[in-house]
Protein backbone atom coordinates (compact mmCIF):
# COMPACT_ATOMS: atom_id res chain seq x y z
CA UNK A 1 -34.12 11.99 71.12
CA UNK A 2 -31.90 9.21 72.08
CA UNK A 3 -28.79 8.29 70.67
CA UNK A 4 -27.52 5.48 69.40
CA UNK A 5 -25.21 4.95 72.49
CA UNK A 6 -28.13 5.44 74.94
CA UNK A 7 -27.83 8.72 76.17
CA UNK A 8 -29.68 11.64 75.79
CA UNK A 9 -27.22 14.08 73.40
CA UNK A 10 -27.67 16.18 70.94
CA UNK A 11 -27.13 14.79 67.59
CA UNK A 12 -23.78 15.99 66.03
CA UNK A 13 -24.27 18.90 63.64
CA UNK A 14 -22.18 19.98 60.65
CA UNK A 15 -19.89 22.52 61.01
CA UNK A 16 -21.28 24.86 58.44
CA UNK A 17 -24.63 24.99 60.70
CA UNK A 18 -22.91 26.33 63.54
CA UNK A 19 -21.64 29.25 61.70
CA UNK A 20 -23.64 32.29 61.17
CA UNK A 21 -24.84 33.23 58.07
CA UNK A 22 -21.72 35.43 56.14
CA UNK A 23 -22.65 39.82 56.62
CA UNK A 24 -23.20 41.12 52.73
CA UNK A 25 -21.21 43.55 54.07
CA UNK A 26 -17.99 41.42 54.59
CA UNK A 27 -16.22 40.24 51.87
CA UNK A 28 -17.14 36.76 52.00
CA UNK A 29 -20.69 37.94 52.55
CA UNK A 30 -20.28 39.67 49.48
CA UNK A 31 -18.14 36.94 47.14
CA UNK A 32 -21.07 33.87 48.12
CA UNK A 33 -23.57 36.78 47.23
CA UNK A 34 -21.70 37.07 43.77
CA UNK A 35 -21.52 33.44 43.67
CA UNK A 36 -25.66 33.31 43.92
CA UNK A 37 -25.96 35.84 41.66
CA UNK A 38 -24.09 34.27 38.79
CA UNK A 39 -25.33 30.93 38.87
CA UNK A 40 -28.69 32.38 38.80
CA UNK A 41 -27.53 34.26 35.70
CA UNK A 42 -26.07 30.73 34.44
CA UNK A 43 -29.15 28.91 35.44
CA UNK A 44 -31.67 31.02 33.58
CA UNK A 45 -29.49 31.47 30.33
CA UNK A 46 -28.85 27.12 30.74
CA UNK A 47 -32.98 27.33 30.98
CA UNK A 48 -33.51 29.12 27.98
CA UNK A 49 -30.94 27.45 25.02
CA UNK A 50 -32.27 24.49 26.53
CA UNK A 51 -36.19 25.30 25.62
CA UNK A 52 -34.90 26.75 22.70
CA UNK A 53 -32.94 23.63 21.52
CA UNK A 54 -35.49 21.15 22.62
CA UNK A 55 -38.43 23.48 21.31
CA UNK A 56 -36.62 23.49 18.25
CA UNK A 57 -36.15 19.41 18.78
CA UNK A 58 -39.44 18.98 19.61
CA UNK A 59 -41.07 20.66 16.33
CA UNK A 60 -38.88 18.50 14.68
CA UNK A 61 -40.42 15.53 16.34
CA UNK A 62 -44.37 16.93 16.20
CA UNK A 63 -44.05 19.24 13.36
CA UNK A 64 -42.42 18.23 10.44
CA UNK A 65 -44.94 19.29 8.07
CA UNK A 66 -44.85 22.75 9.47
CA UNK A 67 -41.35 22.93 9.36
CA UNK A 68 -41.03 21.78 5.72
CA UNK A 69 -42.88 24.12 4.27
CA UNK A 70 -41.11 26.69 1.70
CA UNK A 71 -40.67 30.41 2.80
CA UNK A 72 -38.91 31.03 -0.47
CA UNK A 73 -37.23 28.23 -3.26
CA UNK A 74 -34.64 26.14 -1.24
CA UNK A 75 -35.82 27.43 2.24
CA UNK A 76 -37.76 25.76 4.68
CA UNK A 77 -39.42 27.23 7.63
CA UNK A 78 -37.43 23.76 9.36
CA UNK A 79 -34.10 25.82 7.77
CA UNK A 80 -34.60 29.14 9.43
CA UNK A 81 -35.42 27.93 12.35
CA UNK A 82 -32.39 25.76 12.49
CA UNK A 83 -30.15 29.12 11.94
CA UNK A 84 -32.40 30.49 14.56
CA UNK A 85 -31.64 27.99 17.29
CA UNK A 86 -27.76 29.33 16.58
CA UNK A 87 -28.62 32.94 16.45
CA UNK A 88 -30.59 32.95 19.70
CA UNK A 89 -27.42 30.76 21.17
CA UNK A 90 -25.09 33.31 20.59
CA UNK A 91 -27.16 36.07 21.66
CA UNK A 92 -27.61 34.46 24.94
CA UNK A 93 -23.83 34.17 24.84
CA UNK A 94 -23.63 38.02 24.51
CA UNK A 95 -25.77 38.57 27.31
CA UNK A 96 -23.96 36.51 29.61
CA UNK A 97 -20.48 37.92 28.52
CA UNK A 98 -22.37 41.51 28.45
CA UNK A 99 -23.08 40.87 32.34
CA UNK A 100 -20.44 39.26 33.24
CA UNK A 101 -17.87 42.18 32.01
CA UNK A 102 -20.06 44.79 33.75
CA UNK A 103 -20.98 43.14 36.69
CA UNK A 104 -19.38 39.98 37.80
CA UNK A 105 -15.89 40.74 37.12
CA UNK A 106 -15.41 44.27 38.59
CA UNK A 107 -17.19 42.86 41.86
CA UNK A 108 -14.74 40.14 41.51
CA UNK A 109 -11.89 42.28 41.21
CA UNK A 110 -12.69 44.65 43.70
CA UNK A 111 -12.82 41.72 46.66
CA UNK A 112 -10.06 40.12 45.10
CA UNK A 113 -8.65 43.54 45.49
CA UNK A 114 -9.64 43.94 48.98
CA UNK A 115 -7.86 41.03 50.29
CA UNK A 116 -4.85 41.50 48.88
CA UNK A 117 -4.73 44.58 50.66
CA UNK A 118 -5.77 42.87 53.57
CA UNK A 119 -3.61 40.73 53.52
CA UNK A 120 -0.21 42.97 53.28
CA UNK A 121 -1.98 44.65 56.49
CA UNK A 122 -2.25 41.61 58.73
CA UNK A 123 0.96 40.87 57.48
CA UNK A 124 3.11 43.53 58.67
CA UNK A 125 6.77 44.96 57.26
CA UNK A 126 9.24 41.61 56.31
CA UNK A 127 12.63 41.40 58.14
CA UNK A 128 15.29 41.58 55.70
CA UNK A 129 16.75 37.97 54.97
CA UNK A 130 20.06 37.95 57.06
């Protein structure tokens, strides 16, 4: 491939494509693992209040006869599962904090954790200020 000066060079490549891929086993291996992890977590709970919500929108839209209909005097099927768009939102809420406090925050504070220590090594003992 020629470039746009004539010659016959590589084209330039971004920085981030020269650099091997991080080792799991180092700690930034492990953090952008972490970082995968939780925005998979995020991604899927996002994915389901969002079916919910529109699911929920949607009957609203295609179903309104089905939704008023009376379960008991005063409540609509339309009513319960308004409440149950809310309920399912928190619940999802609940599993994210759930995983989150077992998971993503004692990995978290174990690297975090790890480089501080790290860091006082490669530092080494302070002179005294003089």
């Amino acid at each position: 491939m020629t470039a746009p000066g004539g010659d016959d060079t590589q084209p330039a490549v971004a920085r981030d494509e020269l650099r091997p891929p991080p080792d799991i086993e180092a700690p930034e291996g492990r953090l952008h693992a972490l970082a995968r992890e939780r925005a998979r977590v995020a991604w899927t709970l996002t994915a389901a209040v969002v079916l919910v919500y529109f699911g929920f929108i949607a009957s609203v839209a295609f179903a309104r006869g089905a939704l008023g209909a009376l379960v008991a005097p005063g409540l609509s099927v339309g009513i319960l599962a308004g409440a149950l768009v809310i309920v399912v939102s928190w619940l999802l809420t609940w599993v994210y904090v759930g995983w989150a406090n077992r998971r993503y925050d004692p990995v978290l504070r174990s690297l975090q954790s790890e480089r501080s220590a790290q860091a006082a090594r490669t530092a080494g003992p302070r002179s005294a200020p003089t």
